[in-house]
Protein backbone atom coordinates (compact mmCIF):
# COMPACT_ATOMS: atom_id res chain seq x y z
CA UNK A 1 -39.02 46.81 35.15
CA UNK A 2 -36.34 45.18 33.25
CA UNK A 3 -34.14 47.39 30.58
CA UNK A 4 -33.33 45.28 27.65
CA UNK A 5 -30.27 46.17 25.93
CA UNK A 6 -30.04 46.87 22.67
CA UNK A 7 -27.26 44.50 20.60
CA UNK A 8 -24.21 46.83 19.83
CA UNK A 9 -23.97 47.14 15.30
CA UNK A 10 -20.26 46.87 14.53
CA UNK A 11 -19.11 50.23 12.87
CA UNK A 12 -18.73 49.92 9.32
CA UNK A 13 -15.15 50.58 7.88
CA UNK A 14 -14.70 53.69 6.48
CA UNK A 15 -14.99 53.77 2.52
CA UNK A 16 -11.32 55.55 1.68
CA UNK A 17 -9.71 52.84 4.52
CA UNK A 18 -9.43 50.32 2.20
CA UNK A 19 -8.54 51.52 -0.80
CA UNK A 20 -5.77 53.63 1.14
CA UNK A 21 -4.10 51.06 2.52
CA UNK A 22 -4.21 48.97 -0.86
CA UNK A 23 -2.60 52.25 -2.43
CA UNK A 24 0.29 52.37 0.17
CA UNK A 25 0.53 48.57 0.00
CA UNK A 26 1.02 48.63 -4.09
CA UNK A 27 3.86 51.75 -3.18
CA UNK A 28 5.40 49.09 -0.85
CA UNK A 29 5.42 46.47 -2.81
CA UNK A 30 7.07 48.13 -5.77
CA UNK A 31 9.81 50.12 -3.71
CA UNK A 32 10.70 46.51 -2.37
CA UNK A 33 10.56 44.51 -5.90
CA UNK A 34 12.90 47.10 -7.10
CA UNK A 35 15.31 46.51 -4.49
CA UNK A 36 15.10 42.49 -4.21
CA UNK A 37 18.31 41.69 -6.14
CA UNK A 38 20.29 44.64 -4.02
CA UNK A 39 18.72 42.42 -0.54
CA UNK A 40 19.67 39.55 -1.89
CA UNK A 41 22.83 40.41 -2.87
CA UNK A 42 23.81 41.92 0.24
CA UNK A 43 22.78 38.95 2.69
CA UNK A 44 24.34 36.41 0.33
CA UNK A 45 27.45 38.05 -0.36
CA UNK A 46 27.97 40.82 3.39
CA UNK A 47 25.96 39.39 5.53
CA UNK A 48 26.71 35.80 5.50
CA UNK A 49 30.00 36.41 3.67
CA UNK A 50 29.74 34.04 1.07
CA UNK A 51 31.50 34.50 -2.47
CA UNK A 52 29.60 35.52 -5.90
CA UNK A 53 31.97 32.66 -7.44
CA UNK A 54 31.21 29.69 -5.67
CA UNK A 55 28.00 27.57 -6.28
CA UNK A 56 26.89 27.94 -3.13
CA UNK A 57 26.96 31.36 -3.15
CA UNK A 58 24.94 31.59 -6.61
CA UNK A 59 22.51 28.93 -5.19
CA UNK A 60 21.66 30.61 -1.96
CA UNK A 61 21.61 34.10 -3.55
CA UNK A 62 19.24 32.55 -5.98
CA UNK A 63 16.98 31.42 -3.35
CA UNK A 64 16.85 34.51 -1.61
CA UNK A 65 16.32 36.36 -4.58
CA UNK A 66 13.28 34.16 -5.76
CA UNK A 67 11.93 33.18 -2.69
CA UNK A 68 10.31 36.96 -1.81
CA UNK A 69 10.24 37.48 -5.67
CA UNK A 70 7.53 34.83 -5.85
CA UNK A 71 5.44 35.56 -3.01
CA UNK A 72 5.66 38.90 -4.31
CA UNK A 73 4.19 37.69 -7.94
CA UNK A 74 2.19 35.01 -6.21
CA UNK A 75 0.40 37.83 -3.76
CA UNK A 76 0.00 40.20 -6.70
CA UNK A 77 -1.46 38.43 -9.09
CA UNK A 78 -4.15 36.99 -6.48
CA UNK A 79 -4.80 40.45 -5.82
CA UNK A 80 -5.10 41.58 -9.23
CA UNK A 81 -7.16 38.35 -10.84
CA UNK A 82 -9.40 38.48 -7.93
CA UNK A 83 -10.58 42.14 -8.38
CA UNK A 84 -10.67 41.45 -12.45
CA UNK A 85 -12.80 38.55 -12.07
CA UNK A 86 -15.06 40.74 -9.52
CA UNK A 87 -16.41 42.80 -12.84
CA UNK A 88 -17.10 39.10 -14.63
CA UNK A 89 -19.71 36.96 -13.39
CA UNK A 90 -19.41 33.24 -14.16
CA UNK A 91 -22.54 33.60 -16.86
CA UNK A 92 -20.26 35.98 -18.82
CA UNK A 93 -17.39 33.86 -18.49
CA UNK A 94 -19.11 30.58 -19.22
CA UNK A 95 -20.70 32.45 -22.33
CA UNK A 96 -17.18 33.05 -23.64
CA UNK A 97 -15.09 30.07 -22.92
CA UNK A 98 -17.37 27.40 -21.31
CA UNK A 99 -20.62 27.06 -23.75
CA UNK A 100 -18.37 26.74 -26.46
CA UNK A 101 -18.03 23.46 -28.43
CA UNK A 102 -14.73 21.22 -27.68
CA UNK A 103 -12.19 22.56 -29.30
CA UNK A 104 -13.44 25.94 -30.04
CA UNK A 105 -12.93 26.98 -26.36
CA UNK A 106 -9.85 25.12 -26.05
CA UNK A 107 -8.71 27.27 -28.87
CA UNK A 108 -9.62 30.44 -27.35
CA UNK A 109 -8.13 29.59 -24.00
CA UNK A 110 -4.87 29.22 -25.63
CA UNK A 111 -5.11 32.42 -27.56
CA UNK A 112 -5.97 34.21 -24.76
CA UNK A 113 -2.92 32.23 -22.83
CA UNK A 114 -0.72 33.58 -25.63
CA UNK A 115 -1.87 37.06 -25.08
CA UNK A 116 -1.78 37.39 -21.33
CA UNK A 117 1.44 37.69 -19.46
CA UNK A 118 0.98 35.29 -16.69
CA UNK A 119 3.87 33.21 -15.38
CA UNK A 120 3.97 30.04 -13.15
CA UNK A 121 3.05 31.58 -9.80
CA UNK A 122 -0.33 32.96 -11.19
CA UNK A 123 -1.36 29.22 -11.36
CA UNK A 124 -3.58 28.63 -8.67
CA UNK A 125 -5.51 31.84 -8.58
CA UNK A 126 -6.17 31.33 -12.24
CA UNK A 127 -7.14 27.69 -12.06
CA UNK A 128 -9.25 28.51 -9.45
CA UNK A 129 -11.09 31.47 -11.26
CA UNK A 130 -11.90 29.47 -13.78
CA UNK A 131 -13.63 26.29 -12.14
CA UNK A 132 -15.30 28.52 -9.88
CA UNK A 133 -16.47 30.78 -13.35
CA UNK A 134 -17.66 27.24 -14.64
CA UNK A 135 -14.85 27.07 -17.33
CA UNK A 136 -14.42 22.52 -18.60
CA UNK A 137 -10.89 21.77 -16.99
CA UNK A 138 -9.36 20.57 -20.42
CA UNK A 139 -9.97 24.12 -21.31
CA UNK A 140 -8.48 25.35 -18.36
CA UNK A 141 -5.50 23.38 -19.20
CA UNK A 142 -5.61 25.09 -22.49
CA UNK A 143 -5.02 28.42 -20.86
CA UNK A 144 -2.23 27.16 -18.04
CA UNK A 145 -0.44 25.47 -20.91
CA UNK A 146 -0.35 28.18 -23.62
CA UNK A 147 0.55 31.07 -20.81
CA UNK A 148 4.20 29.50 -19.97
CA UNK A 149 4.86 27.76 -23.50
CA UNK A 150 4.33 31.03 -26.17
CA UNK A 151 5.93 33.63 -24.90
CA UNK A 152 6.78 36.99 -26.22
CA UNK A 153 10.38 37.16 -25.36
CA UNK A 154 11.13 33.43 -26.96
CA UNK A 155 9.24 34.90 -29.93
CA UNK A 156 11.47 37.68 -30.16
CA UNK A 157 14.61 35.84 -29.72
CA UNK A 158 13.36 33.16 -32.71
CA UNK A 159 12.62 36.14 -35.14
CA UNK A 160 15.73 37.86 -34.52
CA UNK A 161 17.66 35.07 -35.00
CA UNK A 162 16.05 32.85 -37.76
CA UNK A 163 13.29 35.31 -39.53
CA UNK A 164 8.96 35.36 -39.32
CA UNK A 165 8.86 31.80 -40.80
CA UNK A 166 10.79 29.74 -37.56
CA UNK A 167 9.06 32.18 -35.31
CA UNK A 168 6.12 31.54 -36.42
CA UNK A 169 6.45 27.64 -36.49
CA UNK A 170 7.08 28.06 -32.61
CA UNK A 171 4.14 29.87 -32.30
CA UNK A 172 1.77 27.72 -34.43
CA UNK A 173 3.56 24.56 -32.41
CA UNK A 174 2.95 25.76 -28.96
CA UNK A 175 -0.45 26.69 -30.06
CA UNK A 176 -1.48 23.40 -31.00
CA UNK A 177 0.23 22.14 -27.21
CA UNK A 178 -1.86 23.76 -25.75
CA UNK A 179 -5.22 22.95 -27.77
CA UNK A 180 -4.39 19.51 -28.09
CA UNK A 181 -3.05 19.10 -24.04
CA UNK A 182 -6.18 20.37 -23.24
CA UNK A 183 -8.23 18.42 -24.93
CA UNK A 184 -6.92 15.32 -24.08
CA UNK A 185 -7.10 16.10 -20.15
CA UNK A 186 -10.58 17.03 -20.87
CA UNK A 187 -11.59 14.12 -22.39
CA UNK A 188 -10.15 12.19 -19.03
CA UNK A 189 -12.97 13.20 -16.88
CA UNK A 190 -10.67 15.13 -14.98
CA UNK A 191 -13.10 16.75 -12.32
CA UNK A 192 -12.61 13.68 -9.95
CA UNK A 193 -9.29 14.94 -9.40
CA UNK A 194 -9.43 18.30 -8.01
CA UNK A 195 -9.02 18.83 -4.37
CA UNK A 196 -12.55 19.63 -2.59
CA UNK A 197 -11.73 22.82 -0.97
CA UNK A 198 -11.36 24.51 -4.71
CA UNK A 199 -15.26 23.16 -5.74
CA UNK A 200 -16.30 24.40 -2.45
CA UNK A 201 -15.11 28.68 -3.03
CA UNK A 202 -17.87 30.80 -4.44
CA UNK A 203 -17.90 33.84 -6.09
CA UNK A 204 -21.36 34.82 -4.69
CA UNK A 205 -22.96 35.15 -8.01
CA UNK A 206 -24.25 31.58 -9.12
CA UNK A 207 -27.91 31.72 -7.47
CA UNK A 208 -30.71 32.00 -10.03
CA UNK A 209 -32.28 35.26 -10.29
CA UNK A 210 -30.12 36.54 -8.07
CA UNK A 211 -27.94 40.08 -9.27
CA UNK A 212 -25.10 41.14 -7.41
CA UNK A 213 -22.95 44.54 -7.72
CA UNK A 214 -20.04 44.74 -4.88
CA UNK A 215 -18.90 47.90 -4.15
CA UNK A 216 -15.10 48.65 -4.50
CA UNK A 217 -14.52 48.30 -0.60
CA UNK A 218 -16.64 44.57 -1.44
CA UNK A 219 -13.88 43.80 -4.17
CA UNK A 220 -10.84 44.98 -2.57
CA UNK A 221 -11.92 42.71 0.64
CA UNK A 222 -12.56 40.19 -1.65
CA UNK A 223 -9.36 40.34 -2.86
CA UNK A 224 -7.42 40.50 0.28
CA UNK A 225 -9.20 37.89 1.49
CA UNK A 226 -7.87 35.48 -1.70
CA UNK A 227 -4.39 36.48 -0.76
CA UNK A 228 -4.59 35.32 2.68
CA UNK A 229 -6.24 32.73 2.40
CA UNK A 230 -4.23 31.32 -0.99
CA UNK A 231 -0.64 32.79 -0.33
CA UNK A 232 -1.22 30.68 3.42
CA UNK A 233 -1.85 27.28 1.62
CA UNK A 234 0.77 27.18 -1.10
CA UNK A 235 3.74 29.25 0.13
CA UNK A 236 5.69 25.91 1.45
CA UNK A 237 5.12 24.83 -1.74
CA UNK A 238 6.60 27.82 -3.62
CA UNK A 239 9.61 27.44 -1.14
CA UNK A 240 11.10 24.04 -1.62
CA UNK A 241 10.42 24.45 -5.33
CA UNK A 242 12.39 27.03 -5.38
CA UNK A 243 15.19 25.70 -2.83
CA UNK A 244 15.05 22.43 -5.26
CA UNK A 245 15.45 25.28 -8.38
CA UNK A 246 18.65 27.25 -6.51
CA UNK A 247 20.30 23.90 -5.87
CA UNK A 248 20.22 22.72 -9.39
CA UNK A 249 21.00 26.20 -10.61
CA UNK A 250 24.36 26.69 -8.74
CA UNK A 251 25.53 22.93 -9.21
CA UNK A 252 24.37 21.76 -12.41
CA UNK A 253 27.46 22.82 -14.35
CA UNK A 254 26.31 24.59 -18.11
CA UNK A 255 29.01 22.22 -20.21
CA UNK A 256 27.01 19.70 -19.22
CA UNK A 257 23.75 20.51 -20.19
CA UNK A 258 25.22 21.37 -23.04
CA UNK A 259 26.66 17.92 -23.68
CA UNK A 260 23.80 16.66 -23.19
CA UNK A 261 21.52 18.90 -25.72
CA UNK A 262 24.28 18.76 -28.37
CA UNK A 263 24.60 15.21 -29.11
CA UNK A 264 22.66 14.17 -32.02
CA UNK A 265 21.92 11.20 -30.27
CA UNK A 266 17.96 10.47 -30.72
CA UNK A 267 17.77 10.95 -26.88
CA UNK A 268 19.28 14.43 -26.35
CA UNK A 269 15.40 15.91 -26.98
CA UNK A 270 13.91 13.71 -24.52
CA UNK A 271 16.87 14.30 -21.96
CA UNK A 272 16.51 18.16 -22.80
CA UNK A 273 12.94 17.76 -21.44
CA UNK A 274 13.59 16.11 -18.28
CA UNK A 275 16.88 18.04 -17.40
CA UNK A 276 14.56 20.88 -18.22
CA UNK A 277 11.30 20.06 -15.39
CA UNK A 278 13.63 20.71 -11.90
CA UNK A 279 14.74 24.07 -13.39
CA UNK A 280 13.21 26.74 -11.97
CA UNK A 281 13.01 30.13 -14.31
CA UNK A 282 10.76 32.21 -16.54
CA UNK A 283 11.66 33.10 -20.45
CA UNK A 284 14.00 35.33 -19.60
CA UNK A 285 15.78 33.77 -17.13
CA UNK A 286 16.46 30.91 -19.57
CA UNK A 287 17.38 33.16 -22.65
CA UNK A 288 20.93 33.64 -21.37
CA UNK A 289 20.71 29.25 -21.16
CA UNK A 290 19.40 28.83 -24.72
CA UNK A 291 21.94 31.55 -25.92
CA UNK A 292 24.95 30.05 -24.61
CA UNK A 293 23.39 26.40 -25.25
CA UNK A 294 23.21 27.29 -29.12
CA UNK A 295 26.62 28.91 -29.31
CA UNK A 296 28.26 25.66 -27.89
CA UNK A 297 26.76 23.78 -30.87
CA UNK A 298 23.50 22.30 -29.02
CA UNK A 299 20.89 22.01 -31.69
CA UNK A 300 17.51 24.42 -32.07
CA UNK A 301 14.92 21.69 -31.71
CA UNK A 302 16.62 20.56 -28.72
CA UNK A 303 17.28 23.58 -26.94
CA UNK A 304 13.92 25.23 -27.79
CA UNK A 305 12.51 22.03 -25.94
CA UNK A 306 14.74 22.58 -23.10
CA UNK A 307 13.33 25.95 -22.97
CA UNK A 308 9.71 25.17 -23.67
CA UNK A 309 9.73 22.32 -20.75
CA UNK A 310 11.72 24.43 -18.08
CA UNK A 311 8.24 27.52 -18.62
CA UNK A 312 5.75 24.98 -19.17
CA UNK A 313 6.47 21.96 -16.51
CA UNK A 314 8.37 23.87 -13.96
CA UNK A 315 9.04 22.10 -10.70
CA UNK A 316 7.43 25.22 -8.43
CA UNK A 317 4.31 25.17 -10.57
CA UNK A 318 3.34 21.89 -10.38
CA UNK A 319 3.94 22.08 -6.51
CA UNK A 320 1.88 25.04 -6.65
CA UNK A 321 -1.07 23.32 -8.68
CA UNK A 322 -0.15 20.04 -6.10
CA UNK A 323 -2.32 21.98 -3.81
CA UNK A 324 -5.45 22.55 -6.22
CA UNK A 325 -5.31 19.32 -7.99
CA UNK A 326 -4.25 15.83 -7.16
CA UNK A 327 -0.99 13.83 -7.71
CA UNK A 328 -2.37 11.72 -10.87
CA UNK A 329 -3.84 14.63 -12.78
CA UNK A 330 -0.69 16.47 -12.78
CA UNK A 331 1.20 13.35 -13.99
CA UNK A 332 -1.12 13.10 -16.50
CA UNK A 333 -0.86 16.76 -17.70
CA UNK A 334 3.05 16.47 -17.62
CA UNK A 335 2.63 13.30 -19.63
CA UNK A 336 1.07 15.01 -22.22
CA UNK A 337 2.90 18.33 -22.60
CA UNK A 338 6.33 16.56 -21.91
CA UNK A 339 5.21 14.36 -25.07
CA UNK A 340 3.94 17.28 -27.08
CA UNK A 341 7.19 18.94 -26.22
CA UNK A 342 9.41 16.21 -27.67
CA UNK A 343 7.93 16.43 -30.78
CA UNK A 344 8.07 19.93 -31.27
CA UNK A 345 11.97 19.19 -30.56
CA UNK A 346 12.55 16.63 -33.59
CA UNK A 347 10.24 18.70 -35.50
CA UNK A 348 13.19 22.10 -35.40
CA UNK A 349 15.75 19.62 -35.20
CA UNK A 350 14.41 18.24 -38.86
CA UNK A 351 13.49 22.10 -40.26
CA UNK A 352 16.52 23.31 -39.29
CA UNK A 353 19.63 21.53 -40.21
């Protein structure tokens, strides 16, 4: 008589495992983000003995300050837009950006850009929330564009300075970058060039008929999942981009950007806007720039593009997207907001005299 053995059932994990471990993981990461500049400072400056003064030093305590800074963000914000897009499914999503009429999305992806905090290193996680959700790619673009560009703390800085009227013609400008740069990509057929493996992740909720409600251990796996799998394909990226940032930041000396931005030469916006796309930094990393720019006589329209183009066409975020979407789309889309950018330049530069 033969005894057939029964197939051994994996033991679920427990329900509180999860969840725990996220909760001690969030504890981590935010006793360590508060301490990054401290780390950094200490293994530029004691460990490998180099001096706060030099450019060297600056550059490599830059890059060691960014480098875990952005994996940091970059892991985070995986985390966090995966389990928020768990509670959407891509009807609901298509329903409020992707049924609507060109133009009318675009115009609600950039509002919601405006509104939502995201910086560079939220990129690929976002763009790929919103193919898989169904979302046209020129409105996409609408979003990726009006997240960097309008920013609350370059809003501040323009009311403070020059009053609701300048602010607002910032706002209204970037605004229309982002509607229009959208729109153009989208009309571009741009589907042909995304990479395959970003068509090919599914949320688990586009069959027919078919209703599904994860549990929170289901989301939270979800959502580790993403950051593995995400974090693992870009991070080179995010490094040079950021080794290509700290080099430019410690050597390219300030007097001569602002040269450069203060000439009233017809090329000084232009050249703003390229000496702008290798610099790595947020809004507020470049306030101290624009501040210093504008007290050494460089002109609003010029610096504001300097700023807009060093948010908007970073160097790390389009090596980021490099690894969602191919080489010619993301020529084209700096094409277009580079362009965009200009204008707004000469437009301050002729308001503002």
């Amino acid at each position: 008589m033969t005894t057939q053995t029964q197939p051994t059932i994996p033991a679920e994990r427990p329900s509180w495992q999860l969840p725990t471990v996220t909760i001690l993981t969030a504890v981590i990461w935010l006793l360590v983000w508060g301490q990054l500049q401290n780390l950094a400072d200490w293994l530029s400056y004691s460990l490998l003995g180099l001096s706060a003064d030099t450019r060297l030093g600056e550059s490599v305590n830059f890059f060691l300050y960014d480098v875990p800074k952005i994996i940091l963000l970059l892991g985070g914000m995986i985390f966090l837009v995966t389990l928020l897009r768990s509670f959407f499914s891509a009807e609901q999503t298509r329903a409020a950006l992707g049924g609507k009429r060109e133009g009318v999305g675009n115009i609600l992806a950039a509002g919601l850009g405006v509104l939502t905090p995201f910086c560079s290193c939220s990129a690929v996680p976002l763009f790929i929330g919103f193919v898989e959700s169904g979302i046209p790619l020129g409105v996409t673009f609408s979003f990726l564009i009006a997240t960097p560009v309008v920013n609350e703390i370059a809003l501040a800085m323009l009311f403070g300075l020059f009053g609701w009227k300048i602010a607002g013609l910032y706002l209204v400008t970037g605004l229309i970058i982002a509607v229009v740069g959208g729109m153009a990509i989208g009309r571009l057929n741009p589907e042909k060039y995304v990479e395959e493996f970003v068509w090919q992740i599914q949320m688990g909720d586009n069959v027919a008929g078919v209703t599904y409600k994860p549990s929170w251990n289901d989301r939270i796996g979800d959502a580790w999942g993403s950051v593995k799998e995400i974090v693992g394909k870009v991070w080179l990226y995010v490094v040079i981009g950021i080794a290509i940032g700290a080099g430019i930041h410690g050597y390219v000396p300030e007097d001569f950007l602002a040269n450069i931005m203060g000439r009233s030469a017809w090329w000084s916006v232009p050249a703003a806007v390229i000496l702008g796309v290798p610099l790595y930094s947020n809004a507020a990393g470049v306030i101290p720039i624009v501040y210093a720019l504008m007290e050494k006589g460089a002109a609003l329209g010029t610096v504001l593009a300097f700023m807009m183009s060093v948010v908007a066409l970073s160097l790390p975020e389009m090596l980021i997207l490099k690894r969602v979407i191919k080489a010619k789309l993301i020529g084209i889309f700096i094409a277009i907001v580079a362009f965009a950018i200009i204008l707004t330049g000469y437009l301050f530069n002729f308001v503002i005299r």
